[in-house]
C-alpha atoms as a PDB file:
ATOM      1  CA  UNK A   1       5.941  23.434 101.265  1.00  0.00           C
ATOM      2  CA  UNK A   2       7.753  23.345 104.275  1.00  0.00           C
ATOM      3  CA  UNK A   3       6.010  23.171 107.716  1.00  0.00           C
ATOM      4  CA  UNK A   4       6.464  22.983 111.432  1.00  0.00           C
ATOM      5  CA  UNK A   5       4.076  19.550 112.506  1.00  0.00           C
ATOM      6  CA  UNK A   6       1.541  20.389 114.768  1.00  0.00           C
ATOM      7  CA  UNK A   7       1.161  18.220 117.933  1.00  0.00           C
ATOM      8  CA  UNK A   8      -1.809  16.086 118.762  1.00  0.00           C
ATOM      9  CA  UNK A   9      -2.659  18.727 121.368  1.00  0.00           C
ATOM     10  CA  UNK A  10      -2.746  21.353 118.711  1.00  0.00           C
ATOM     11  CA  UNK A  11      -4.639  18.986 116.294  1.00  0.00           C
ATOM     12  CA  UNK A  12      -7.361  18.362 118.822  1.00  0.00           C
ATOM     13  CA  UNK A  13      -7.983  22.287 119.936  1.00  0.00           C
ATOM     14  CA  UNK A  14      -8.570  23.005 116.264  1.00  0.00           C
ATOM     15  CA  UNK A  15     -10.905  20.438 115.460  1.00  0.00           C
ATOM     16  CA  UNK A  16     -12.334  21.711 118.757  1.00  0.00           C
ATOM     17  CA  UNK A  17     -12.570  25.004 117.379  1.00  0.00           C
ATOM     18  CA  UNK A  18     -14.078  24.335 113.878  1.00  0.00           C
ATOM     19  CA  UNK A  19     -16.661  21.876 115.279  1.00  0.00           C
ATOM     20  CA  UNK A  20     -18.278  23.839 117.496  1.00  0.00           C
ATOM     21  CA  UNK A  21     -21.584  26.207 117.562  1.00  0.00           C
ATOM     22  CA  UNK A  22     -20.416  29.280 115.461  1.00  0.00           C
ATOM     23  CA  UNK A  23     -20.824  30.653 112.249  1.00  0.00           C
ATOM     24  CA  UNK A  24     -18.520  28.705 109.966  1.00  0.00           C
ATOM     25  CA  UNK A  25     -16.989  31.548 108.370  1.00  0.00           C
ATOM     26  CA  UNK A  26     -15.436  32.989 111.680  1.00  0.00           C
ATOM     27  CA  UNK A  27     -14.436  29.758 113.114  1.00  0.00           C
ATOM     28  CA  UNK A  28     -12.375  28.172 109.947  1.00  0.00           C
ATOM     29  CA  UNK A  29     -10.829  31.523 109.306  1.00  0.00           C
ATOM     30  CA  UNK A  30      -9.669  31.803 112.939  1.00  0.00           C
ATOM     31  CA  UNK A  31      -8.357  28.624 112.734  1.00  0.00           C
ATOM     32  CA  UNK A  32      -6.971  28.067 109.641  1.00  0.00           C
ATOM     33  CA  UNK A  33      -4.892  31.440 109.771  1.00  0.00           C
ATOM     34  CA  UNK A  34      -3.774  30.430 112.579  1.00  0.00           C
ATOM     35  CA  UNK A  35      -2.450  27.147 111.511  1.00  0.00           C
ATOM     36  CA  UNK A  36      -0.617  28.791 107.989  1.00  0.00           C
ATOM     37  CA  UNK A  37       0.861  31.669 110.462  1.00  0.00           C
ATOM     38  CA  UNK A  38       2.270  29.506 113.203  1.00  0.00           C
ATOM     39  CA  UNK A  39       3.154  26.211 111.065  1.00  0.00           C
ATOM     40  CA  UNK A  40       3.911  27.075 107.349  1.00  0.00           C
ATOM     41  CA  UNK A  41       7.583  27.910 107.217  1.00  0.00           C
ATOM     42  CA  UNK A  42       7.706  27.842 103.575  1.00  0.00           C
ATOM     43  CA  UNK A  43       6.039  29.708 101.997  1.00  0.00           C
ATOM     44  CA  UNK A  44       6.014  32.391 105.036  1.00  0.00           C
ATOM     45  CA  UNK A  45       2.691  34.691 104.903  1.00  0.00           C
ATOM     46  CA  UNK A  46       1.833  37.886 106.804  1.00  0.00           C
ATOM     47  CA  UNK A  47      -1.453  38.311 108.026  1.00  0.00           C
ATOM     48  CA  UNK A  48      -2.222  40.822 105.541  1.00  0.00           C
ATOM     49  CA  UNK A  49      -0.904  38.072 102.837  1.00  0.00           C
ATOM     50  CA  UNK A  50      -3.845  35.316 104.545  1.00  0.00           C
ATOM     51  CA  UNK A  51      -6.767  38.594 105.043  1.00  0.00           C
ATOM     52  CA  UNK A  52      -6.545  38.562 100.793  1.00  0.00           C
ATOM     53  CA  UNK A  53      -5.953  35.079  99.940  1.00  0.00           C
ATOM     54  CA  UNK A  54      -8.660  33.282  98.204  1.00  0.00           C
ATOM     55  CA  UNK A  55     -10.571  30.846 100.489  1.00  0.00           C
ATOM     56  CA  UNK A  56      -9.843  27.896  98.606  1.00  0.00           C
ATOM     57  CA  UNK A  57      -6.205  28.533  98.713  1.00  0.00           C
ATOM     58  CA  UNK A  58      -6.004  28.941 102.268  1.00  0.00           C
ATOM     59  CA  UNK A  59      -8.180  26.270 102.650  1.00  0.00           C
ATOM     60  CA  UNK A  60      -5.799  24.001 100.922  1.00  0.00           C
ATOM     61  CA  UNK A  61      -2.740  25.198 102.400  1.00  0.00           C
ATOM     62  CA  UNK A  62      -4.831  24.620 106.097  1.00  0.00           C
ATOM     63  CA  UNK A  63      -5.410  20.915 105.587  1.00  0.00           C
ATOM     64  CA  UNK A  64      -1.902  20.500 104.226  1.00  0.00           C
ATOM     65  CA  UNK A  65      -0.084  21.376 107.444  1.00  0.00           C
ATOM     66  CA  UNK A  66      -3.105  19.383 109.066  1.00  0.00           C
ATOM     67  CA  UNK A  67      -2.727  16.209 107.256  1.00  0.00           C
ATOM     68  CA  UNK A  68       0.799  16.081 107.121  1.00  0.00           C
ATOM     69  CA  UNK A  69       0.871  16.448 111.031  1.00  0.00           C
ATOM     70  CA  UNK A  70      -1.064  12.956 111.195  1.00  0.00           C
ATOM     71  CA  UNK A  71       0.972   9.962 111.300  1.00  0.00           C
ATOM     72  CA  UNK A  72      -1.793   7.803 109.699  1.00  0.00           C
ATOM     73  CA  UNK A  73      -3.902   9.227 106.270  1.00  0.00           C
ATOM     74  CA  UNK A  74      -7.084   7.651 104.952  1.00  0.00           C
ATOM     75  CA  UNK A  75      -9.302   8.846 101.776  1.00  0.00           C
ATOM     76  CA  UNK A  76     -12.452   8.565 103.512  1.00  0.00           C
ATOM     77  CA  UNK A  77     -14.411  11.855 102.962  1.00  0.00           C
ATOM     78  CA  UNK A  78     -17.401  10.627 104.810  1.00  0.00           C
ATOM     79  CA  UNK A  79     -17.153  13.005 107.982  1.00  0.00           C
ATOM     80  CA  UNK A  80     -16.053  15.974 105.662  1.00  0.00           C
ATOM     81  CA  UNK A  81     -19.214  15.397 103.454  1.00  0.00           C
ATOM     82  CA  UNK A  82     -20.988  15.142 106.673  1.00  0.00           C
ATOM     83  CA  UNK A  83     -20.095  18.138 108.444  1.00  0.00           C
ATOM     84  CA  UNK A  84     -20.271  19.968 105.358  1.00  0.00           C
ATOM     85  CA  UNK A  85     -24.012  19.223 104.836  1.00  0.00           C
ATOM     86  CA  UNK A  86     -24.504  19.779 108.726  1.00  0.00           C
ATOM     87  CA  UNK A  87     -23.206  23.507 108.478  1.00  0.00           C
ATOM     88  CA  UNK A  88     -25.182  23.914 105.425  1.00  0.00           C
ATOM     89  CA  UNK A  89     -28.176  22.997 106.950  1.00  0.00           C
ATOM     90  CA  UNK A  90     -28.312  25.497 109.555  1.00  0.00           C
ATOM     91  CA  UNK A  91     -26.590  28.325 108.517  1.00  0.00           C
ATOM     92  CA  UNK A  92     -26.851  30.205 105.729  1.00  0.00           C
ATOM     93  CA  UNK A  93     -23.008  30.296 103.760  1.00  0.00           C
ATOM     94  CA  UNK A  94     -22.221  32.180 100.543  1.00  0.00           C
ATOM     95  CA  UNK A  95     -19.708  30.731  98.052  1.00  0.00           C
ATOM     96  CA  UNK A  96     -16.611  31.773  99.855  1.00  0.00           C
ATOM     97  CA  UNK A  97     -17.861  30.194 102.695  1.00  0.00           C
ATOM     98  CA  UNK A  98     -18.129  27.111 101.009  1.00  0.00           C
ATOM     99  CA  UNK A  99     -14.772  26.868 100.031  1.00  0.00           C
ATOM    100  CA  UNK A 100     -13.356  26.612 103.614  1.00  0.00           C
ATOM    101  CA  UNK A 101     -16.475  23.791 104.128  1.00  0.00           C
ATOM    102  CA  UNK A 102     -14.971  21.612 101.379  1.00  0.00           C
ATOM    103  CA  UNK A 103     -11.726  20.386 102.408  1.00  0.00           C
ATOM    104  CA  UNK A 104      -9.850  17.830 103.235  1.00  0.00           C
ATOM    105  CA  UNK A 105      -8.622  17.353 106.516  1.00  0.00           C
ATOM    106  CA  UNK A 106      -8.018  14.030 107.585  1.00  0.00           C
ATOM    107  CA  UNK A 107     -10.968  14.066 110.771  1.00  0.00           C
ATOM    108  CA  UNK A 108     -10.909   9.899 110.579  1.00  0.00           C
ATOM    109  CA  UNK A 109      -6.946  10.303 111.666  1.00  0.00           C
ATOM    110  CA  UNK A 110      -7.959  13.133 113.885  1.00  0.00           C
ATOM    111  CA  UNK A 111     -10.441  10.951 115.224  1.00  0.00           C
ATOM    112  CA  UNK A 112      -8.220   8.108 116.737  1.00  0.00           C
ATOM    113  CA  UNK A 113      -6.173  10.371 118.713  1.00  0.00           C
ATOM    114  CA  UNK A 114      -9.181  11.928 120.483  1.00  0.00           C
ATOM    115  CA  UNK A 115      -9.543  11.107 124.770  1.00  0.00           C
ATOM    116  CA  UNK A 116     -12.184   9.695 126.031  1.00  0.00           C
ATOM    117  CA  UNK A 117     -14.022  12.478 127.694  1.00  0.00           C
ATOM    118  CA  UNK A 118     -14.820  14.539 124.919  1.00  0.00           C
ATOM    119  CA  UNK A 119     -16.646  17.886 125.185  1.00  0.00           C
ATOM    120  CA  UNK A 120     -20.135  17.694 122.813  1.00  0.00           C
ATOM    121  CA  UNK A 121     -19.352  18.807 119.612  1.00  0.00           C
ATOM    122  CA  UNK A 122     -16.329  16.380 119.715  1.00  0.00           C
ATOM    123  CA  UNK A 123     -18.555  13.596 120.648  1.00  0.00           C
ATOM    124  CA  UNK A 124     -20.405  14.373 117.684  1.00  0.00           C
ATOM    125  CA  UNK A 125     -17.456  14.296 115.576  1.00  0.00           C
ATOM    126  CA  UNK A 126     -16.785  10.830 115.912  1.00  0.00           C
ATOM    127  CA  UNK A 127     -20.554   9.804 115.625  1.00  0.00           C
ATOM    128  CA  UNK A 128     -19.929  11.249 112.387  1.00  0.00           C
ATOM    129  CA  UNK A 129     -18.549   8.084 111.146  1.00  0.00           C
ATOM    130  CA  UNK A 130     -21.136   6.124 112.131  1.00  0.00           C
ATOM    131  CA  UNK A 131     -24.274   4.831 110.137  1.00  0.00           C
ATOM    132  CA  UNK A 132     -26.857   7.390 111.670  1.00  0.00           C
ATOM    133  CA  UNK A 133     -25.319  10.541 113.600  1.00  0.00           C
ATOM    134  CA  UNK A 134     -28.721  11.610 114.670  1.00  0.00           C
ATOM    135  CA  UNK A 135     -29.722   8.413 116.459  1.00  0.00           C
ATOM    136  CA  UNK A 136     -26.343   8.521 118.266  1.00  0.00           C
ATOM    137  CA  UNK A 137     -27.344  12.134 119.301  1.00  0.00           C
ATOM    138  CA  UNK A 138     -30.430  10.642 121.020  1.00  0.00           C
ATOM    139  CA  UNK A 139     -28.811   7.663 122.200  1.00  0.00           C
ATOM    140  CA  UNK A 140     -26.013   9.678 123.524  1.00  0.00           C
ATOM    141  CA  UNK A 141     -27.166  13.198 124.366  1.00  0.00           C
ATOM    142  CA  UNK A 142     -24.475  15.297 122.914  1.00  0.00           C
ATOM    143  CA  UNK A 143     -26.394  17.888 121.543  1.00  0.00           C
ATOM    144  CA  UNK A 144     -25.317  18.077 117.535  1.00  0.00           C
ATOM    145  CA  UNK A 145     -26.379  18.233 115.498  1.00  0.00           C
ATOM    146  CA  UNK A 146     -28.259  21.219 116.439  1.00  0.00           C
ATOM    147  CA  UNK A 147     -31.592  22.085 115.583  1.00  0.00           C
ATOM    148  CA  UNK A 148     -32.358  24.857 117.757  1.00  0.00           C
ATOM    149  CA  UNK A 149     -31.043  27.550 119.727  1.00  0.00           C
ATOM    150  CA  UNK A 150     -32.432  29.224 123.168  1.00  0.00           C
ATOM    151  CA  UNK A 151     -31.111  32.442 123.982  1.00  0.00           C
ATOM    152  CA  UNK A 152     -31.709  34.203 126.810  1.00  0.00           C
ATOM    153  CA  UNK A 153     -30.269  36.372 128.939  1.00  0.00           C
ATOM    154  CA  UNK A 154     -27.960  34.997 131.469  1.00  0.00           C
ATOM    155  CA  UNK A 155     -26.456  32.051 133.090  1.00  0.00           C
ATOM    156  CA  UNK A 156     -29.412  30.843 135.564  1.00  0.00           C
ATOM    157  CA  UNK A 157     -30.996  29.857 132.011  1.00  0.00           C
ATOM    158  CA  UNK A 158     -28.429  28.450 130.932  1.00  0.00           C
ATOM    159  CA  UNK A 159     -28.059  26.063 133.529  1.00  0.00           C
ATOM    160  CA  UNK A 160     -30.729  25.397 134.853  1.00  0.00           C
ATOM    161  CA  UNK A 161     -33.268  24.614 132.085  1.00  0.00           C
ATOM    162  CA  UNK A 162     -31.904  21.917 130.451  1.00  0.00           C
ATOM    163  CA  UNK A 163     -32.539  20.368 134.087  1.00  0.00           C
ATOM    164  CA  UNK A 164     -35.988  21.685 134.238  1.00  0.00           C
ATOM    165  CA  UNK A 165     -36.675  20.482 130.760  1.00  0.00           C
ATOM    166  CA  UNK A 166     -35.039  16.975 131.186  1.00  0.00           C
ATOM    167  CA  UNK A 167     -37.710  16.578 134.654  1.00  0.00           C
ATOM    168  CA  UNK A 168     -40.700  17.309 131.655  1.00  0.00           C
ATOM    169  CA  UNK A 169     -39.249  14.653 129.600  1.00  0.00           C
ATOM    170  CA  UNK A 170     -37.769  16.643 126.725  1.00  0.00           C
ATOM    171  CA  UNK A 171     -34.025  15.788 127.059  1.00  0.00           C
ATOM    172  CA  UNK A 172     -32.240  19.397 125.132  1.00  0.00           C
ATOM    173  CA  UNK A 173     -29.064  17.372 124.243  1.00  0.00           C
ATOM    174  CA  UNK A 174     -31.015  14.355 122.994  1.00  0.00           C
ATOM    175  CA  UNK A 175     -33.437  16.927 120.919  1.00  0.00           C
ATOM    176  CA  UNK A 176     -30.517  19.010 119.260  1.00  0.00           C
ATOM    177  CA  UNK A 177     -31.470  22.191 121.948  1.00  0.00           C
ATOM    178  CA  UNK A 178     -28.764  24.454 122.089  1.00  0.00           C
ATOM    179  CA  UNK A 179     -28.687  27.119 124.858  1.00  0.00           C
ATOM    180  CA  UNK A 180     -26.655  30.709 124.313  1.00  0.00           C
ATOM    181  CA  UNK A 181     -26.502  32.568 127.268  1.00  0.00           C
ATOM    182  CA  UNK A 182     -25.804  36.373 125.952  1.00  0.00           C
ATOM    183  CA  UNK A 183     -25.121  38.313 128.915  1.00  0.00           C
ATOM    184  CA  UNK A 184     -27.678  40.791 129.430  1.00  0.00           C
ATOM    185  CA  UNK A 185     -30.908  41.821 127.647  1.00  0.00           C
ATOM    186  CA  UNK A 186     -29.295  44.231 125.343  1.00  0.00           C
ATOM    187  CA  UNK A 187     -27.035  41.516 124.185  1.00  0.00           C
ATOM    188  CA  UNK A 188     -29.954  39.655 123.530  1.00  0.00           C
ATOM    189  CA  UNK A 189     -30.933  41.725 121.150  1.00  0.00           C
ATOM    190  CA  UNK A 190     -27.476  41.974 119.683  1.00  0.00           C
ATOM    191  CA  UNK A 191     -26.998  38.066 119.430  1.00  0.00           C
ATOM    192  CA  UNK A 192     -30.820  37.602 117.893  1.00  0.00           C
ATOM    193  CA  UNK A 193     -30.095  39.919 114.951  1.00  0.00           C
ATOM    194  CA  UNK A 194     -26.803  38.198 114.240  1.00  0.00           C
ATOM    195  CA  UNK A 195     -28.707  34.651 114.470  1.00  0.00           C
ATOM    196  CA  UNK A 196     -31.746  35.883 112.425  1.00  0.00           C
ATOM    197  CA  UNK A 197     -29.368  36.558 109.565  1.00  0.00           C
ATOM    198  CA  UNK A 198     -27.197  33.681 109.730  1.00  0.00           C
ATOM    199  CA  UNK A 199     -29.372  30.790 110.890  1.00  0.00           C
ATOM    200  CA  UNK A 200     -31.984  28.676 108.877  1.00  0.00           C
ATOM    201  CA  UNK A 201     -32.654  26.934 112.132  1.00  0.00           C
ATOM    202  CA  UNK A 202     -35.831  27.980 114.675  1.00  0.00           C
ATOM    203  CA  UNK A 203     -34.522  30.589 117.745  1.00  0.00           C
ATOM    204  CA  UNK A 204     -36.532  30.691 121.068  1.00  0.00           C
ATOM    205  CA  UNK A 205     -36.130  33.893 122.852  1.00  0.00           C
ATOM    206  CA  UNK A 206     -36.189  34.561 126.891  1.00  0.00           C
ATOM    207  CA  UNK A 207     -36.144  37.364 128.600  1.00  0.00           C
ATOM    208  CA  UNK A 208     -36.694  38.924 131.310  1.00  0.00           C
ATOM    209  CA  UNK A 209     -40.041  41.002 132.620  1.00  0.00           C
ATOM    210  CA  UNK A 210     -38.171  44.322 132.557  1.00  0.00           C
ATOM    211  CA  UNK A 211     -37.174  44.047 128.780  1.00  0.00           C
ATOM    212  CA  UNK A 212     -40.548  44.992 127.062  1.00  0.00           C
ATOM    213  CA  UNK A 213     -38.185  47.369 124.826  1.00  0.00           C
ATOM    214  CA  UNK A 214     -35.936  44.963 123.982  1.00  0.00           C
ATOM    215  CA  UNK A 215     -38.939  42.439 122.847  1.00  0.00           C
ATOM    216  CA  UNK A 216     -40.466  45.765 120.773  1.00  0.00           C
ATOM    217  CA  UNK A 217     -36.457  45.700 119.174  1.00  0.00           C
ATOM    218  CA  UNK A 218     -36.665  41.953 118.323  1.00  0.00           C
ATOM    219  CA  UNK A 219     -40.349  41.453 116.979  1.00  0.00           C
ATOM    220  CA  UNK A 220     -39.991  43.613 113.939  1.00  0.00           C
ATOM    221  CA  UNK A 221     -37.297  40.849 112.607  1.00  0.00           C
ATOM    222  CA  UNK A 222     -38.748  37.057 114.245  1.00  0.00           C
ATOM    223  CA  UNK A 223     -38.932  35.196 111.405  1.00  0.00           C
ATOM    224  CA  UNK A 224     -42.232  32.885 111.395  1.00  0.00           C
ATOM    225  CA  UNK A 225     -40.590  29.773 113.200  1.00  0.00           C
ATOM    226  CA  UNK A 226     -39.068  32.111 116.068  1.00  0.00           C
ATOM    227  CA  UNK A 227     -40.322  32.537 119.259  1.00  0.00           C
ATOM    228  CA  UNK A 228     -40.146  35.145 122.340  1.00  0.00           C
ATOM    229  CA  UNK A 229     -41.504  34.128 125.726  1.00  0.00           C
ATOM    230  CA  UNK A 230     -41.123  37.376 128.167  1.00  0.00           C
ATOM    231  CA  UNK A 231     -41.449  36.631 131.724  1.00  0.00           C
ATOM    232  CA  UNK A 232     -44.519  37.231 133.410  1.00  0.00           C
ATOM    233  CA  UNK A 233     -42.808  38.273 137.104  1.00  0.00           C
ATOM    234  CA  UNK A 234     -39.272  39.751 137.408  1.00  0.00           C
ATOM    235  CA  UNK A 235     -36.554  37.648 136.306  1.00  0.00           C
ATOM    236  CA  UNK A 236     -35.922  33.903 136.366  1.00  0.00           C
ATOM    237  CA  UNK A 237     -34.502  33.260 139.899  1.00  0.00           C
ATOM    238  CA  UNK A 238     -38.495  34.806 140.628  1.00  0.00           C
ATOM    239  CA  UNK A 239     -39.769  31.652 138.896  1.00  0.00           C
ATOM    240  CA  UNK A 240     -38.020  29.159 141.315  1.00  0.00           C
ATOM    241  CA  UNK A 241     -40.383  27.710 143.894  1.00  0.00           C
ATOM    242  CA  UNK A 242     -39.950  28.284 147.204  1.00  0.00           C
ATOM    243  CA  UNK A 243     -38.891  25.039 148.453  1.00  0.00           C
ATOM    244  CA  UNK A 244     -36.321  24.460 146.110  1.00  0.00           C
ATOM    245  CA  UNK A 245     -35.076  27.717 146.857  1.00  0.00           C
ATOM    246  CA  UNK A 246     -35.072  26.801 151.115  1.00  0.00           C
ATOM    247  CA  UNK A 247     -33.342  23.588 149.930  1.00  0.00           C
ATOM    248  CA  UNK A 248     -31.210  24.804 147.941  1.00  0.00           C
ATOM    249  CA  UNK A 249     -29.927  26.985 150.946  1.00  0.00           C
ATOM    250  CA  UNK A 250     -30.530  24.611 153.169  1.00  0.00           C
ATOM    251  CA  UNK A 251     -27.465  22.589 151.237  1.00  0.00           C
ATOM    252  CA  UNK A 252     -25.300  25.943 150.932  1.00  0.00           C
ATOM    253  CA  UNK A 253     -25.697  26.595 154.726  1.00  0.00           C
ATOM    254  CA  UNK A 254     -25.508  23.053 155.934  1.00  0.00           C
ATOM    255  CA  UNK A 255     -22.447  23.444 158.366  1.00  0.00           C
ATOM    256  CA  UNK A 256     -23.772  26.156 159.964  1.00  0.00           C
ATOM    257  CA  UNK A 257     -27.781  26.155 160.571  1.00  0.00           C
ATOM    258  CA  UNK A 258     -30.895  25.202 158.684  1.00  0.00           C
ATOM    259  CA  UNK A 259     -31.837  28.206 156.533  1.00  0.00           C
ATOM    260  CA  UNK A 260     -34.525  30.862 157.388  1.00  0.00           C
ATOM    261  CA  UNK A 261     -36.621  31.726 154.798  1.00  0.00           C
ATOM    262  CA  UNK A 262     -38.724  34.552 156.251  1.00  0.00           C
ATOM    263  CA  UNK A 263     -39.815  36.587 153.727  1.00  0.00           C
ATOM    264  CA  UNK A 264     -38.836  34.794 151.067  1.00  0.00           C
ATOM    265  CA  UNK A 265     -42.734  34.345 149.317  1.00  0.00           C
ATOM    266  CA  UNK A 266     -43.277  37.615 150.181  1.00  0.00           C
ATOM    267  CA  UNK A 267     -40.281  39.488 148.426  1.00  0.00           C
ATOM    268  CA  UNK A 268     -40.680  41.485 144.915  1.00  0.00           C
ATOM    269  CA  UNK A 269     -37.072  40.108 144.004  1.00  0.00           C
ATOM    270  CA  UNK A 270     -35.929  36.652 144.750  1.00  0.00           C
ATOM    271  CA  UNK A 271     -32.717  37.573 143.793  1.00  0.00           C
ATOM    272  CA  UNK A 272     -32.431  40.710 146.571  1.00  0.00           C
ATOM    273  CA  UNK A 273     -33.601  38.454 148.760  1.00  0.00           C
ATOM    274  CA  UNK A 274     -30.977  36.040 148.446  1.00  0.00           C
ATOM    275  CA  UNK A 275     -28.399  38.975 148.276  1.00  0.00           C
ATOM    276  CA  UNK A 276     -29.384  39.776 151.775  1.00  0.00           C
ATOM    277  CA  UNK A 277     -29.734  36.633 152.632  1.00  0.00           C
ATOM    278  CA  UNK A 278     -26.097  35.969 151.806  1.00  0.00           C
ATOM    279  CA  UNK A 279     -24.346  38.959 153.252  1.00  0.00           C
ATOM    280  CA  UNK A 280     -26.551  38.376 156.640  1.00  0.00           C
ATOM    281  CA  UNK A 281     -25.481  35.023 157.406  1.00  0.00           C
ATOM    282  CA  UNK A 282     -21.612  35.900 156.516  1.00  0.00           C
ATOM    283  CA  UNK A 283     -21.377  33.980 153.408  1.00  0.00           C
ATOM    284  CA  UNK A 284     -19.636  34.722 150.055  1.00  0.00           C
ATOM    285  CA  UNK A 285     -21.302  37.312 147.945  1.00  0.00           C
ATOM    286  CA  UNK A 286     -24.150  35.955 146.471  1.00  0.00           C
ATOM    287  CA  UNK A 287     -23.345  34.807 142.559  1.00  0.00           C
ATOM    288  CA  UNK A 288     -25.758  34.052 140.409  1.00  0.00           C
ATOM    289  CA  UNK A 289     -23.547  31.300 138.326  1.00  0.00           C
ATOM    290  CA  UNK A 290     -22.706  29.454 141.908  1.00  0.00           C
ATOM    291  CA  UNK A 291     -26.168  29.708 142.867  1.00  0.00           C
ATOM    292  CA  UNK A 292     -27.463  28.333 140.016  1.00  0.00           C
ATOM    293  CA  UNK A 293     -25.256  25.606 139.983  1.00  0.00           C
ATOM    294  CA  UNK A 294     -26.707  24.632 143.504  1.00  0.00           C
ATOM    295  CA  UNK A 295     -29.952  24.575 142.610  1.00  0.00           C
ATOM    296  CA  UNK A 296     -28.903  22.201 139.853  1.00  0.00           C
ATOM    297  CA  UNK A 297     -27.703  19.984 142.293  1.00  0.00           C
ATOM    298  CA  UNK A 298     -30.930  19.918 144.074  1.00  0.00           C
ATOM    299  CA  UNK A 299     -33.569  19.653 141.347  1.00  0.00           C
ATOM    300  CA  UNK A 300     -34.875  16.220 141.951  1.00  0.00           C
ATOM    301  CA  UNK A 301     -38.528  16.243 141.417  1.00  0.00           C
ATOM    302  CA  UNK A 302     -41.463  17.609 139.692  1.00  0.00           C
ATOM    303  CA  UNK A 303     -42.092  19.610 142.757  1.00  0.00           C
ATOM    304  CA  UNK A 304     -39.242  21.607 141.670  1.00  0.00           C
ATOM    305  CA  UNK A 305     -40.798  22.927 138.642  1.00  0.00           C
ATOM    306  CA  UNK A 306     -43.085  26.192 138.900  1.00  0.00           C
ATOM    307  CA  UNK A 307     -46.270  26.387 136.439  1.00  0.00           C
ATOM    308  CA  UNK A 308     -44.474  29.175 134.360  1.00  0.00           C
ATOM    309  CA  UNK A 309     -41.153  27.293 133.621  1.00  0.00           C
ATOM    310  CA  UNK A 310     -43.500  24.071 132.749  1.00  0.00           C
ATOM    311  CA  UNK A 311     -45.212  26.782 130.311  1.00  0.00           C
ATOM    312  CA  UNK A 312     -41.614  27.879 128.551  1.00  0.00           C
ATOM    313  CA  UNK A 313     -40.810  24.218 128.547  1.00  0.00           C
ATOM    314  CA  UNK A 314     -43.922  23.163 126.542  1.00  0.00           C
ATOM    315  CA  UNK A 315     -43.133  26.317 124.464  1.00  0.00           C
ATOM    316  CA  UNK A 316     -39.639  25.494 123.270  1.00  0.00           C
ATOM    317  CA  UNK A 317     -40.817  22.066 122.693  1.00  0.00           C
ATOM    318  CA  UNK A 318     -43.564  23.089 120.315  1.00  0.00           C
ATOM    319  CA  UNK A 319     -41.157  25.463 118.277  1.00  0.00           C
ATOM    320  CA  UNK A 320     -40.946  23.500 114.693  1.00  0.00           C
ATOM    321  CA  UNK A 321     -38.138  23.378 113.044  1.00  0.00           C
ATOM    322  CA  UNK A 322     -38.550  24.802 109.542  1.00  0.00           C
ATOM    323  CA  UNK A 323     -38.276  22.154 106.981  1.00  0.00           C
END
């Protein structure tokens, strides 16, 4: 075999890529053809040659080019066992599957050449060769291993209630909580079917008041540890109080006056009100990401929690994991 090395750049994205939240299948595929197509000179595959090719075979030419891109190899399988029982925990892999899971790539090698600001599922990596992953996960809040998903519908969710959550006390990246942010309601629906086939692991739906028809899409298929919490008024920026919404604007209109919130507890839709309220004072057009990302920034006390989010809180919390 005859291959072109891969740099430690190259090593670290695909460790990135085959540690993260996906179905395992996709993600060592992806990676692993990618690897044999770019860095195997000899033998040289197509595509089409690697789209046939037994999974253990590509599996073993994978961590080949891998290990022989490391300068230092060690026989420790720890971290390989580990992340194999991790992935077989929560998702549910056939046999095929299984035969990208059990290789062996060289992570304790990998490992050493890893910075120090890592993004989660890295951080977990390296806990893996320690005594008790899980305990680092709650000593260090990086989220894996993961023991269940929130999916809702866009990115104020997603950012904003792992804050809300950690002001309750219930810390998502010390608890295993991982957020997906789909995109829209239909994609909700989209995403849940996917993860109801794939996952073993509890899912916690939210969605907006509006999708009544995409709750009547999801029910038939909740499995008896899932969970859907619709919205009981409009959409989530509607379940922001009022006063962290006035300081929140307070902060984006700081260098130019303090903020008038007329109207504001009277509107149907927090988030036309904000729309107006942006293109009236002259400001950039109002973005939900960047606005949520401000009110991040000024969550600082209970205060800042409405009754309904304390409600969804308690409700992920409660949602049991399985086994």
């Amino acid at each position: 075999m005859k291959i072109k090395t891969l740099t430690k750049e190259q090593l670290i994205i695909s460790t990135d890529r085959l540690t993260r939240f996906k179905e395992p299948e996709i993600k060592y595929l992806r990676v692993f053809k990618d690897i044999i197509l770019n860095n195997l000179i000899e033998p040289k595959f197509k595509k089409t040659d690697l789209d046939s090719m037994d999974y253990a075979i590509l599996t073993n030419y994978a961590q080949n080019i891998i290990n022989s891109s490391l300068d230092e190899q060690f026989e420790d399988s720890l971290i390989n066992q580990r992340l194999f029982d991790y992935e077989n925990s929560i998702f549910k892999l056939d046999e095929n599957t299984q035969k990208l899971l059990q290789n062996k790539i060289n992570y304790k090698a990998i490992i050493k050449l890893l910075p120090e600001k890592l993004p989660l599922n890295l951080q977990y990596l390296k806990a893996l060769n320690k005594e008790n992953p899980t305990d680092e996960r709650e000593k260090e809040a990086f989220c894996f291993p993961v023991e269940k998903v929130i999916l809702c519908e866009g990115i104020t969710e997603e950012t904003l209630l792992p804050e809300f959550a950690k002001l309750c006390g219930y810390d998502f990246n010390k608890h295993g909580i991982y957020v997906v942010s789909a995109g829209g309601k239909n994609q909700v629906v989209k995403y849940f079917y996917n993860f109801a086939e794939c996952l073993k692991i509890p899912i916690f739906v939210l969605l907006d008041k509006d999708a009544q028809e995409n709750f009547n899409e999801i029910r038939p298929r909740l499995r008896l540890f899932d969970k859907i919490h619709i919205l009981k008024s409009g959409e989530f920026e509607d379940l922001l109080p009022d006063k962290l919404i006035t300081k929140t604007l307070n902060y984006e209109t700081k260098n130019i006056s303090t903020a008038s919130i007329d109207g504001l507890s009277e509107c149907c839709s927090k988030v036309e009100f904000l729309e107006e309220f942006f293109k009236h004072r002259g400001l950039h057009d109002f973005k939900k990401a960047e606005f949520a990302q401000d009110v991040k920034n000024n969550i600082n006390s209970a205060d800042d929690i409405s009754e309904e989010i304390r409600e969804i809180i308690k409700e992920i919390k409660g949602t049991k994991v399985p086994f």
